[in-house]
C-alpha atoms as a PDB file:
ATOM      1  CA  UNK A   1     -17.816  29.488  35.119  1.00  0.00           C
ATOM      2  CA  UNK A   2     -21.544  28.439  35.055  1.00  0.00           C
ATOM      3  CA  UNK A   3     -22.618  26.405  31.964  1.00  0.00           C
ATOM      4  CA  UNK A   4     -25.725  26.730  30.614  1.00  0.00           C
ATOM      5  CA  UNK A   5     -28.449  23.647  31.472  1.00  0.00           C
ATOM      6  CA  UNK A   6     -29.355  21.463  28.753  1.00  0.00           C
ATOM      7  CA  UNK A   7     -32.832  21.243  29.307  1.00  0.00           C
ATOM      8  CA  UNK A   8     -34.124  19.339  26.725  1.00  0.00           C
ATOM      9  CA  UNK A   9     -32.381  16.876  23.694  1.00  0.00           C
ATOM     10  CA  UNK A  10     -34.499  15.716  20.892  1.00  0.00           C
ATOM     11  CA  UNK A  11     -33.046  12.619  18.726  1.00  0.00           C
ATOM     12  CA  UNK A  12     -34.656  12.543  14.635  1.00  0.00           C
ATOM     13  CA  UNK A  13     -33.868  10.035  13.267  1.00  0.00           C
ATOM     14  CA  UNK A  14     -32.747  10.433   9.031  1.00  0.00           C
ATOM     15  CA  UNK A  15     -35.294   9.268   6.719  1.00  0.00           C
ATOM     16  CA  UNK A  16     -32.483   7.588   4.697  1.00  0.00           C
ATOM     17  CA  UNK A  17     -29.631   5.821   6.083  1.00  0.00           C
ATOM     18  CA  UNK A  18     -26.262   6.927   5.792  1.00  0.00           C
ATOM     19  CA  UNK A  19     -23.746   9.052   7.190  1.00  0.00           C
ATOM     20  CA  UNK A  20     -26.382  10.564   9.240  1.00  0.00           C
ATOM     21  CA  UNK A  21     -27.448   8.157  11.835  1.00  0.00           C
ATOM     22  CA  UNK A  22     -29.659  10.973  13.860  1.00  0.00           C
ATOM     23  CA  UNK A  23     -30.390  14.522  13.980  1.00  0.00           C
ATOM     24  CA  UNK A  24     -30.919  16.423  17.099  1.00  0.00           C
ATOM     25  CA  UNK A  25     -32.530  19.687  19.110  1.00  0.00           C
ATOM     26  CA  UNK A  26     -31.326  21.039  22.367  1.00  0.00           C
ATOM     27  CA  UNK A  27     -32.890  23.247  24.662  1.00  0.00           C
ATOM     28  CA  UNK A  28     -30.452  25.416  26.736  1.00  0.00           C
ATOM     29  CA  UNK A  29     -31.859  26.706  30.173  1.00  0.00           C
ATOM     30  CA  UNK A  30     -35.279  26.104  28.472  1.00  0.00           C
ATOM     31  CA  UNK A  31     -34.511  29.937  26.719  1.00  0.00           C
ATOM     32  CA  UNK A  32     -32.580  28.774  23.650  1.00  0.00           C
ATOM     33  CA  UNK A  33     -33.210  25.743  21.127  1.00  0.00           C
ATOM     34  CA  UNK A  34     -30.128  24.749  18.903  1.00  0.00           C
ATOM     35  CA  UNK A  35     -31.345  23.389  16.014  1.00  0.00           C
ATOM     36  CA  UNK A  36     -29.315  21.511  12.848  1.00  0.00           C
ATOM     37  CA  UNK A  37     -27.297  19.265  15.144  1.00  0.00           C
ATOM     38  CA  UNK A  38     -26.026  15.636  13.672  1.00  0.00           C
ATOM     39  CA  UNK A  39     -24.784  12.621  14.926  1.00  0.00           C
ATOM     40  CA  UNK A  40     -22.197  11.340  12.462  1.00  0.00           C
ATOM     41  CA  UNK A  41     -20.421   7.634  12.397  1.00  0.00           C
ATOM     42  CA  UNK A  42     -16.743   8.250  11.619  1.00  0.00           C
ATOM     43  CA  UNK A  43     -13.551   5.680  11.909  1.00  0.00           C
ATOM     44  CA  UNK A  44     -13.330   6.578  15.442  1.00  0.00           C
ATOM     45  CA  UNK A  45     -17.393   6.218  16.084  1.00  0.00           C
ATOM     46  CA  UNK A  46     -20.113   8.317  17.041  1.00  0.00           C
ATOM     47  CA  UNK A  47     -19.356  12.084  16.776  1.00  0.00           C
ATOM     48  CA  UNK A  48     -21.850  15.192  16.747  1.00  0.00           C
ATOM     49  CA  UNK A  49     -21.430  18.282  14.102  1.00  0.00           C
ATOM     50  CA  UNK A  50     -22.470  21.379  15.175  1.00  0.00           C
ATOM     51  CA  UNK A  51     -24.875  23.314  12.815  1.00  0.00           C
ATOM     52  CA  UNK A  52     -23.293  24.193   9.826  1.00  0.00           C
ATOM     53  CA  UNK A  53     -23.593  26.720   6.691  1.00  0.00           C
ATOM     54  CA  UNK A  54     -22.022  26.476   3.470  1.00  0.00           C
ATOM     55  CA  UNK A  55     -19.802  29.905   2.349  1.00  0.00           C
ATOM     56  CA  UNK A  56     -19.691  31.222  -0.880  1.00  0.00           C
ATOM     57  CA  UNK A  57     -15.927  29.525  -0.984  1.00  0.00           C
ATOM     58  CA  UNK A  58     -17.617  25.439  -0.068  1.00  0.00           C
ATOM     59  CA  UNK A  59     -16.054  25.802   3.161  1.00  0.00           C
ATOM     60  CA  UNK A  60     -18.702  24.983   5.925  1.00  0.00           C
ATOM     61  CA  UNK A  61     -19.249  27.506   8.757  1.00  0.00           C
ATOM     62  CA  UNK A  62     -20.382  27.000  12.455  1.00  0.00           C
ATOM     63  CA  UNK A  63     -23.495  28.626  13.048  1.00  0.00           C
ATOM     64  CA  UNK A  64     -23.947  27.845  16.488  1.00  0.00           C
ATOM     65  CA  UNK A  65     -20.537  26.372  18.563  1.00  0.00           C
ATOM     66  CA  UNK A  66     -19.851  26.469  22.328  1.00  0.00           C
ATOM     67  CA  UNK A  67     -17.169  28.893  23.157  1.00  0.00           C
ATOM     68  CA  UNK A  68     -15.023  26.206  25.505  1.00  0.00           C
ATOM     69  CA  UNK A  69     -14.015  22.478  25.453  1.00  0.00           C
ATOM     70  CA  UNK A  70     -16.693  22.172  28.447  1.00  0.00           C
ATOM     71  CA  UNK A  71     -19.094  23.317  27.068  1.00  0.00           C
ATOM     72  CA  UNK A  72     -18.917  21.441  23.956  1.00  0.00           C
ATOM     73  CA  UNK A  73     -18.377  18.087  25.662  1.00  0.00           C
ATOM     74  CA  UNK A  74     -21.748  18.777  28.168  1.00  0.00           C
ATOM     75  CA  UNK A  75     -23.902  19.057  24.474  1.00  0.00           C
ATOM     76  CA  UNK A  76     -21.827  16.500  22.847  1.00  0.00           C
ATOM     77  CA  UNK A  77     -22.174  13.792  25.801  1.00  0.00           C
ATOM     78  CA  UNK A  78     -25.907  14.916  26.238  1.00  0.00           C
ATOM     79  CA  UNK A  79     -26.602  14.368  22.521  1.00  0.00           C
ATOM     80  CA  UNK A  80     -25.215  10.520  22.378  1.00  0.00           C
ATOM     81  CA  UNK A  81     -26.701   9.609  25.814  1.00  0.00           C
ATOM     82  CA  UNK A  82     -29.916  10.371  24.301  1.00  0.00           C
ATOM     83  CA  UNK A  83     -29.197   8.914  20.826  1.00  0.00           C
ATOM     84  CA  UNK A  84     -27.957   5.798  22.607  1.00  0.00           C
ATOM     85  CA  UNK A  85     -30.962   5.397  24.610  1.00  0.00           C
ATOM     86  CA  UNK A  86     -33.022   5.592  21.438  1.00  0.00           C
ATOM     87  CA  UNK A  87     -31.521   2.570  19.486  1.00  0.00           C
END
């Protein structure tokens, strides 16, 4: 299975601090740009939400999600490398 190449991550950081601690933008084989990405503190540390829409119900819905673990762990480690090397 080929993954796609991350091309480009883009770390913004939150006007107000909170929950938040970054917002990102990834490129993907410099075709596709993700958008709505956030790095998140939680009990076990840094973790990244994929971009999200609230339902009619108040649940929250992926709009954009890899389709395998692999896939979601190449974004995910690309995201925090680059938010790490921002602080």
């Amino acid at each position: 299975m080929n993954l796609v190449e991350i091309t480009e991550v883009r770390i913004y950081k939150p006007k107000v601090e909170g929950a938040v601690k970054a917002y990102a933008t990834v490129s993907l084989d410099n075709e596709y740009i993700v958008k709505g990405l956030k790095i998140l503190e939680g009990e076990n540390g840094l973790w990244v939400s994929m971009p999200s829409r609230k339902a009619k119900d108040g649940s929250f819905q992926d709009v954009f999600h890899p389709a395998s673990r692999e896939a979601r762990e190449k974004i995910v480690n690309a995201i925090l490398e680059a938010y790490r090397e921002q602080e």
